[in-house]
Protein backbone atom coordinates (compact mmCIF):
# COMPACT_ATOMS: atom_id res chain seq x y z
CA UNK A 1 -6.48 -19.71 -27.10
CA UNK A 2 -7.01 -16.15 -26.18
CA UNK A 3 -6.94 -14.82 -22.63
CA UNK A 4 -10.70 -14.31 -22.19
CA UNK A 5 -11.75 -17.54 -24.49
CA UNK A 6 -15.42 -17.39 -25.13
CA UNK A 7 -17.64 -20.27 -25.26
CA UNK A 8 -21.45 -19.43 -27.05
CA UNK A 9 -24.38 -19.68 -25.14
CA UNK A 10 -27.51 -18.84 -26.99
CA UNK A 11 -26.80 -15.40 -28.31
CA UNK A 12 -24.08 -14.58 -25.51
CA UNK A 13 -20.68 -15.16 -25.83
CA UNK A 14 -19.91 -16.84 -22.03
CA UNK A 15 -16.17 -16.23 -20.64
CA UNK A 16 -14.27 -18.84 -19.42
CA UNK A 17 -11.78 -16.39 -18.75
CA UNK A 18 -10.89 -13.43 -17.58
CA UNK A 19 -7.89 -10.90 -18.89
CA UNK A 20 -6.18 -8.00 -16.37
CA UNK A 21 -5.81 -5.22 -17.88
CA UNK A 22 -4.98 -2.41 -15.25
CA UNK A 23 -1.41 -3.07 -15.79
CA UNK A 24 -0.63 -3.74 -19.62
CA UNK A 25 -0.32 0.46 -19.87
CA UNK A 26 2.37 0.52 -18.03
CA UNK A 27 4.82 -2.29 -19.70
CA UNK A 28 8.02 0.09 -19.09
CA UNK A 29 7.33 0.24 -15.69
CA UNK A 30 6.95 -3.35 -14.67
CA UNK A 31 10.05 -4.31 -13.75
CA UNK A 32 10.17 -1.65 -11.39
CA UNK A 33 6.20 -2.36 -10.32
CA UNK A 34 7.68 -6.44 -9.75
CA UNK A 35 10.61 -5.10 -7.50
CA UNK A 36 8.28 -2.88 -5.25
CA UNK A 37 5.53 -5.43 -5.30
CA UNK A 38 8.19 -8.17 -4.02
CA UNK A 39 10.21 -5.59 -1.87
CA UNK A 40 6.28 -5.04 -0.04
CA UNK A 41 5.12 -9.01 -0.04
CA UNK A 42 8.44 -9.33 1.62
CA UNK A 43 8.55 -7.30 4.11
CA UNK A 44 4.86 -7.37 5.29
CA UNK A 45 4.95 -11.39 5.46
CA UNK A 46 8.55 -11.08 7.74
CA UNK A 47 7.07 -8.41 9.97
CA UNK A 48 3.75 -10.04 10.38
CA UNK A 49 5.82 -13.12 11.03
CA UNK A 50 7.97 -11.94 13.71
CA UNK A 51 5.31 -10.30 15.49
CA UNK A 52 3.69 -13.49 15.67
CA UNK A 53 6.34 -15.42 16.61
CA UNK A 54 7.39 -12.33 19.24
CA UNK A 55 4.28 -12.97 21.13
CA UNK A 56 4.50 -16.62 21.09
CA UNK A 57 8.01 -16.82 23.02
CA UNK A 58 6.93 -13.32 25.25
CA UNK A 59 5.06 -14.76 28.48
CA UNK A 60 4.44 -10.99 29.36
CA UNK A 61 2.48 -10.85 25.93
CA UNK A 62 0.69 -13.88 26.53
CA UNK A 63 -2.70 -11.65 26.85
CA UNK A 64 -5.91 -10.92 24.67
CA UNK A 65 -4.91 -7.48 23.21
CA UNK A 66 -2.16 -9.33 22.03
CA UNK A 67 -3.88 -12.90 21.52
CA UNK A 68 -5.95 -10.84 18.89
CA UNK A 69 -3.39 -9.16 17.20
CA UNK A 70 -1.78 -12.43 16.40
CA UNK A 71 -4.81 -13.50 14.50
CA UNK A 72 -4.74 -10.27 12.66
CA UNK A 73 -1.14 -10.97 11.85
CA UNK A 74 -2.14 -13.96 10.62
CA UNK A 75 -4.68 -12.87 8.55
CA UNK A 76 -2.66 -9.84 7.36
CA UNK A 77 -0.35 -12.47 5.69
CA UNK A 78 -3.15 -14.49 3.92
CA UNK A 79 -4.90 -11.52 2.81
CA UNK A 80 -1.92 -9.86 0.81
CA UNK A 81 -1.05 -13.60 -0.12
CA UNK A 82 -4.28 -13.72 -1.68
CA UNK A 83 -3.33 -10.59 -4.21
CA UNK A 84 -0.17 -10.16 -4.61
CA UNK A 85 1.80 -13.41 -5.56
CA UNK A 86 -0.90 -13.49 -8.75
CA UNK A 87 0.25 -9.60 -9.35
CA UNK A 88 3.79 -10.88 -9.43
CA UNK A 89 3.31 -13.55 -11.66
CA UNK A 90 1.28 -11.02 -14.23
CA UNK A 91 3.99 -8.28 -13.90
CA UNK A 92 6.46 -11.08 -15.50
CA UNK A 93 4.31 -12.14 -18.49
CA UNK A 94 2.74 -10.58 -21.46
CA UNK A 95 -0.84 -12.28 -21.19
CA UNK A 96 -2.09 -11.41 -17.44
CA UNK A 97 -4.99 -14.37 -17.62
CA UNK A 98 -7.30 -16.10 -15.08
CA UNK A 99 -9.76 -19.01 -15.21
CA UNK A 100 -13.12 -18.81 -13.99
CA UNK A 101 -12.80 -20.61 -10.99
CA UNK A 102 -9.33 -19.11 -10.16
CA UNK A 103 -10.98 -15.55 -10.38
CA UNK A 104 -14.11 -17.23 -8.17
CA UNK A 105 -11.05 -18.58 -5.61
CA UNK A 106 -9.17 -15.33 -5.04
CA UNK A 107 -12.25 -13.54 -4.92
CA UNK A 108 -13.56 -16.01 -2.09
CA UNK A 109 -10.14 -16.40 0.34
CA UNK A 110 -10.14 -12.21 -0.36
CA UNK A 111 -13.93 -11.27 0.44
CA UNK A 112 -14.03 -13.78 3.67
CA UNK A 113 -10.65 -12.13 4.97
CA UNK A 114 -12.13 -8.84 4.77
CA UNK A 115 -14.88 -9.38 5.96
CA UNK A 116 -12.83 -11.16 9.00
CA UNK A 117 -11.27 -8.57 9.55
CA UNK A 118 -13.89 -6.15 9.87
CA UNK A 119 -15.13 -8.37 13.25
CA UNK A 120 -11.91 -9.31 14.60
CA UNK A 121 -10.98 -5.13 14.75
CA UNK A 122 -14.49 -5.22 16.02
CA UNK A 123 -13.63 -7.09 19.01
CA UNK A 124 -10.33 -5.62 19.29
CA UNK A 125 -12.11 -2.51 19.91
CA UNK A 126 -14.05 -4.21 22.45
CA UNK A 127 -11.14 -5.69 24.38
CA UNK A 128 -9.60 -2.28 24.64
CA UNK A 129 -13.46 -0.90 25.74
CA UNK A 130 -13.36 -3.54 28.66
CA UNK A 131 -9.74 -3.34 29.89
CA UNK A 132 -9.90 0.88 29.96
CA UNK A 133 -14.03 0.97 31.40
CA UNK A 134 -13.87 -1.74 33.53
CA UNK A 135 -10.65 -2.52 34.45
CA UNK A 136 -11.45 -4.35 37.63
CA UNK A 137 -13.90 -7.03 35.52
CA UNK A 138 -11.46 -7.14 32.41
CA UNK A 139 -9.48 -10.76 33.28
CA UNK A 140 -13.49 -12.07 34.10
CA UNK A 141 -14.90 -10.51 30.42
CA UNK A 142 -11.78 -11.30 28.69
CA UNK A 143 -11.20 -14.67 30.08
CA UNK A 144 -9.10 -17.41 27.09
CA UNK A 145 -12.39 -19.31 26.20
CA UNK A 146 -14.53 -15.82 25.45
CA UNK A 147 -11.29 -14.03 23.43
CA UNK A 148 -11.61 -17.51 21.08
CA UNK A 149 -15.39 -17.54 21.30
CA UNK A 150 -14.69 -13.85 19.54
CA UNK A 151 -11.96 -14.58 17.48
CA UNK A 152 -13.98 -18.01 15.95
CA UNK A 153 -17.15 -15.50 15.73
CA UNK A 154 -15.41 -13.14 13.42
CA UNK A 155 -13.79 -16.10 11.12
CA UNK A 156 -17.28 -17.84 11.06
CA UNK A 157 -19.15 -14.58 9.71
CA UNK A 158 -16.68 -13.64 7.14
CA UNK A 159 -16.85 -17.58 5.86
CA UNK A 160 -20.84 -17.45 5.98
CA UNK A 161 -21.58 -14.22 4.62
CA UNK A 162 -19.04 -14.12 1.97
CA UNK A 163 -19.28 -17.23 0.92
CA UNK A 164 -23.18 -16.86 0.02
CA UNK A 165 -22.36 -13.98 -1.34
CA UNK A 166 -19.77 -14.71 -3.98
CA UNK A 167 -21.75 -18.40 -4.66
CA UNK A 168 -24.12 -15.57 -6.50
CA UNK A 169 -21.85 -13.33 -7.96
CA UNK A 170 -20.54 -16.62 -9.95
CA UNK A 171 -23.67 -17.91 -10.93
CA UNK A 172 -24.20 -14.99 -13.11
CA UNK A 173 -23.32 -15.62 -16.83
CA UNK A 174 -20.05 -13.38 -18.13
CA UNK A 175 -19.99 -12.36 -21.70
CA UNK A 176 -17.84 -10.02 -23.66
CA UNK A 177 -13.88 -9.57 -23.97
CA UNK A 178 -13.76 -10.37 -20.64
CA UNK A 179 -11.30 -7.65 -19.83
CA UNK A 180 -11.36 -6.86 -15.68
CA UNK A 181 -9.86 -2.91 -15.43
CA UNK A 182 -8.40 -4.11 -12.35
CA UNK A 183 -5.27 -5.92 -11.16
CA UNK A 184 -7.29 -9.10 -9.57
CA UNK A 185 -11.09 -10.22 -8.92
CA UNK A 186 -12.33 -7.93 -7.12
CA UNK A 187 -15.94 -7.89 -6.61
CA UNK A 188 -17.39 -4.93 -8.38
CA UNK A 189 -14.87 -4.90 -11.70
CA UNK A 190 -16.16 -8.82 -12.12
CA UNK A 191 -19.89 -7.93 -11.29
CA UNK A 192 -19.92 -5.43 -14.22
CA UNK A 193 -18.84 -8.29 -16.59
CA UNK A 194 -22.51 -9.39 -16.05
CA UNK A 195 -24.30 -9.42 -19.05
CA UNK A 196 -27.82 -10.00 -17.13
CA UNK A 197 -28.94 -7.13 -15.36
CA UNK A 198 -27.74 -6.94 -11.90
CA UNK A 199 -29.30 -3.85 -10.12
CA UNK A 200 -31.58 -5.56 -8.04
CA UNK A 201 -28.70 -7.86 -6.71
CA UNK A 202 -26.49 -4.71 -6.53
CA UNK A 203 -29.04 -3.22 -4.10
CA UNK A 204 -28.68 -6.41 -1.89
CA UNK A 205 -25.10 -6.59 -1.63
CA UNK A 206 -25.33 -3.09 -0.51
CA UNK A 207 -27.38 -3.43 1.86
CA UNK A 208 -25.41 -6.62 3.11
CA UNK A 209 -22.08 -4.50 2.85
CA UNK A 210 -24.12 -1.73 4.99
CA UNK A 211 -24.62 -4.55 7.57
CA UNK A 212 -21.31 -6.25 7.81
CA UNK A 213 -19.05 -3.19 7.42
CA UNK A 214 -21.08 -0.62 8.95
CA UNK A 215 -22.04 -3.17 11.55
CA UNK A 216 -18.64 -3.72 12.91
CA UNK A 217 -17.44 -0.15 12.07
CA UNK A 218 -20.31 1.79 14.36
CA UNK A 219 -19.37 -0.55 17.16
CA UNK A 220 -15.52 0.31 17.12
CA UNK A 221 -17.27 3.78 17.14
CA UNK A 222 -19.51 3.44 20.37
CA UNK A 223 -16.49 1.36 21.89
CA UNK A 224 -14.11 4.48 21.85
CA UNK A 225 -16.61 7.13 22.42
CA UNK A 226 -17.44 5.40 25.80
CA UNK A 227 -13.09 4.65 26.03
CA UNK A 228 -12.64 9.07 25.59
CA UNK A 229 -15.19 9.65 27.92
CA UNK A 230 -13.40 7.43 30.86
CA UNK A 231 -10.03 8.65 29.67
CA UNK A 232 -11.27 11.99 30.47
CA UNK A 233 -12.44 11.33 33.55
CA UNK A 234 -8.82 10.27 34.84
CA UNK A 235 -7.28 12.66 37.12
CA UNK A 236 -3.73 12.51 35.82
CA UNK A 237 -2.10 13.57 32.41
CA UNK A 238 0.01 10.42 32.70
CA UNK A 239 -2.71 8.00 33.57
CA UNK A 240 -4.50 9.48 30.56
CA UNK A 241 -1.48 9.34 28.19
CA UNK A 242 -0.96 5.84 29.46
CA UNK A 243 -4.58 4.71 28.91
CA UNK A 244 -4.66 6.51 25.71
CA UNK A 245 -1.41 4.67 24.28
CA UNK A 246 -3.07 0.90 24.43
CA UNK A 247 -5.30 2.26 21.96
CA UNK A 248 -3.23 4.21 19.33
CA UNK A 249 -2.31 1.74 16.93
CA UNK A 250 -5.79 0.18 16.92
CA UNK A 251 -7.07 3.68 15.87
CA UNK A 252 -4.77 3.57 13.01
CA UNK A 253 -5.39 0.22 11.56
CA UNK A 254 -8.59 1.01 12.07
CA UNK A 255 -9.01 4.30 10.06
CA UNK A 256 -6.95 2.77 7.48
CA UNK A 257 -8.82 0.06 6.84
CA UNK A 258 -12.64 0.81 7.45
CA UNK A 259 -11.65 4.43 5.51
CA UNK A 260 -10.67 2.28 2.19
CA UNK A 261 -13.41 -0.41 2.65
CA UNK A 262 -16.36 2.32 3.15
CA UNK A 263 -14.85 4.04 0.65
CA UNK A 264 -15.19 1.23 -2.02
CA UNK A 265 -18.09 -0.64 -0.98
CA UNK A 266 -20.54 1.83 0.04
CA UNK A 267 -20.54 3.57 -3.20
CA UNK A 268 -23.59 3.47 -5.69
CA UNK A 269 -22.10 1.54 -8.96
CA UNK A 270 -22.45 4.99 -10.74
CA UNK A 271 -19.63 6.13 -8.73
CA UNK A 272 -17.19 3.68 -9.41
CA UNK A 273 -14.46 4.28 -11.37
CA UNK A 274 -11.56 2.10 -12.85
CA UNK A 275 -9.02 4.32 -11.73
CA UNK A 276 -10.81 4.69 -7.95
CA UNK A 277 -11.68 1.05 -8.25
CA UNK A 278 -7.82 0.42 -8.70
CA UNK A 279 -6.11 3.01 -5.72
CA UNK A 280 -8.40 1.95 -3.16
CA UNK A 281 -7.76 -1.34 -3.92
CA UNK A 282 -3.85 -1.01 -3.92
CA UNK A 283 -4.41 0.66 -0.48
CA UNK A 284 -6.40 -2.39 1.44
CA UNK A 285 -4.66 -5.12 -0.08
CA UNK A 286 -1.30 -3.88 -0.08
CA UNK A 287 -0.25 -0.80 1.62
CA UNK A 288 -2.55 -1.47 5.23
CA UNK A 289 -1.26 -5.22 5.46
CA UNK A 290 2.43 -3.84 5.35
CA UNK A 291 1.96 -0.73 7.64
CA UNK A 292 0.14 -3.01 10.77
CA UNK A 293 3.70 -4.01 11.56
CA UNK A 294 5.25 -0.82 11.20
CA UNK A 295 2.37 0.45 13.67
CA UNK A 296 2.36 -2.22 16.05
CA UNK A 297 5.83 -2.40 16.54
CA UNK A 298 7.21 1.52 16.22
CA UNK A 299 4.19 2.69 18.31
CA UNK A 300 3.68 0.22 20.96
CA UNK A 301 5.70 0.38 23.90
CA UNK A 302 5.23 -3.40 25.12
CA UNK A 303 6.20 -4.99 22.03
CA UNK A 304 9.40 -2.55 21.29
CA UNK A 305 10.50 -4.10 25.06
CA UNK A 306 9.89 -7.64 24.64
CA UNK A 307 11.38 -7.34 20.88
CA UNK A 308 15.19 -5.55 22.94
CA UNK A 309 14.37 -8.32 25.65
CA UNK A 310 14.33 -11.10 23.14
CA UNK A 311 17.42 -9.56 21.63
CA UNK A 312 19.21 -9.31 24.48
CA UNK A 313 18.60 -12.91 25.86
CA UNK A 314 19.91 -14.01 22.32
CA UNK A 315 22.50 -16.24 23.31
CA UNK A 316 24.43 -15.81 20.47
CA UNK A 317 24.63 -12.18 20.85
CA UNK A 318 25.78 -12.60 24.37
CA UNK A 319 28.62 -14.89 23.04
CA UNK A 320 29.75 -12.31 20.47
């Protein structure tokens, strides 16, 4: 049975599955492509992991900057789980093959953690608004039962809305070779294997894209306009350097991953390309999830202490 077996339909030939072929051109380099792709799963699963665990035994971390950042830890870790493991398994076998419903899975567990994402930086950004603008009113705004209020919030959205929106993308009948020029389901590569028209629909899921990234993205934006304006208006150079630090690393995961995700879903389909489709990609699934340790750890001050505290009350470290 072939890799993209059809099954007739009328005059269509319907897929039952679908064949990866972003990576068959470069069978020389796949050993090397399975080393780094392991070396990266690694290492962003064990940093995500310890910062997790970090601020689990850290009382002093035991707050909702930090409450948050575990649940994008978290979801870090099941959102390169959702990619690379499959990417693993393709770079070690000659047919890279997936089944209709296994494409339909990754591309669910993968659309609803993006889209989690999205909200939960979202109210990142406005945990960082409250504890810089009103500092005096920040334990009252950001009390334990309103932080989970937002952090259920941004699940619940990304579960709704993506849901409904790959139940569609699924209903529509593939035909063809069923060759994705991609190196998993993602949602515009498998859209184009369509063989109904899909404009209309494609104007929808823009529009919903607008909404749910643009949504999230313009209030990050409004969030640290009004965050510059009262870090201006604090007398001191430290003060402001000390304000300004609590926000850093947000601002990078931030650009890093709203930059990729406007970049690939806001496009018109006529700008897509196999070999854009295929670096942005590689960026938000891969390269973002395995810098967010690097940034929250090299760049923030608290966690660098409790990480040497931690160390240091080792007790097996004070026995050596």
């Amino acid at each position: 049975m072939s890799g993209s077996e059809p099954m007739m339909n009328g005059n269509h030939s319907l897929c039952t599955k679908f064949t990866f072929v972003a990576l068959s051109s470069l069978a020389e380099l796949q050993p090397i492509l399975f080393l780094v792709f392991l070396i990266v799963y690694l290492f962003t699963m064990g940093g995500n992991l310890i910062i997790i665990c970090l601020i689990g035994v850290t009382p002093s971390l035991h707050t909702p900057m930090y409450f948050f950042l575990v649940n994008l830890s978290f979801l870090e870790m099941c959102y390169i789980t959702s990619v690379v493991p499959q990417v693993l398994v393709h770079l070690l076998v000659e047919t890279k093959t997936i089944s209709l419903s296994g494409c339909a899975a990754q591309m669910y567990v993968f659309a609803i953690l993006g889209l989690t994402e999205c909200c939960l930086l979202a109210a990142m950004a406005y945990d960082r608004f409250v504890a810089i603008c009103y500092p005096l009113h920040y334990t009252l705004r950001m009390s334990p039962p309103v932080c989970l209020k937002l952090a259920a919030a941004s699940w619940i959205t990304g579960i709704m809305v993506e849901s409904a929106q790959i139940r569609w993308i699924f209903t529509l009948p593939f035909c063809g070779t069923g060759k994705i020029e991609h190196f998993f389901c993602d949602i515009m590569p498998v859209v184009k294997l369509a063989c109904v028209d899909t404009s209309h629909n494609e104007s929808v899921l823009f529009v919903i894209s607008m909404i749910f990234i643009m949504g999230p993205c313009l209030l990050i934006l409004c969030s640290y306009v009004c965050i510059v304006v009262t870090i201006l208006r604090i007398p001191s150079a430290a003060g402001r350097r000390k304000a300004f630090s609590t926000c850093s690393s947000h601002i990078l995961v931030v650009s890093l991953f709203f930059g990729t995700a406007l970049f690939t879903y806001l496009q018109p389909k006529t700008a897509h390309t196999p070999d854009t489709d295929k670096a942005t990609a590689l960026m938000y699934t891969v390269v973002t999830p395995s810098l967010n340790p690097v940034i929250y750890t090299l760049r923030n001050k608290e966690v660098k202490e409790a990480f040497h505290w931690l160390m240091h009350k080792n007790p097996l470290r004070q026995m050596a």
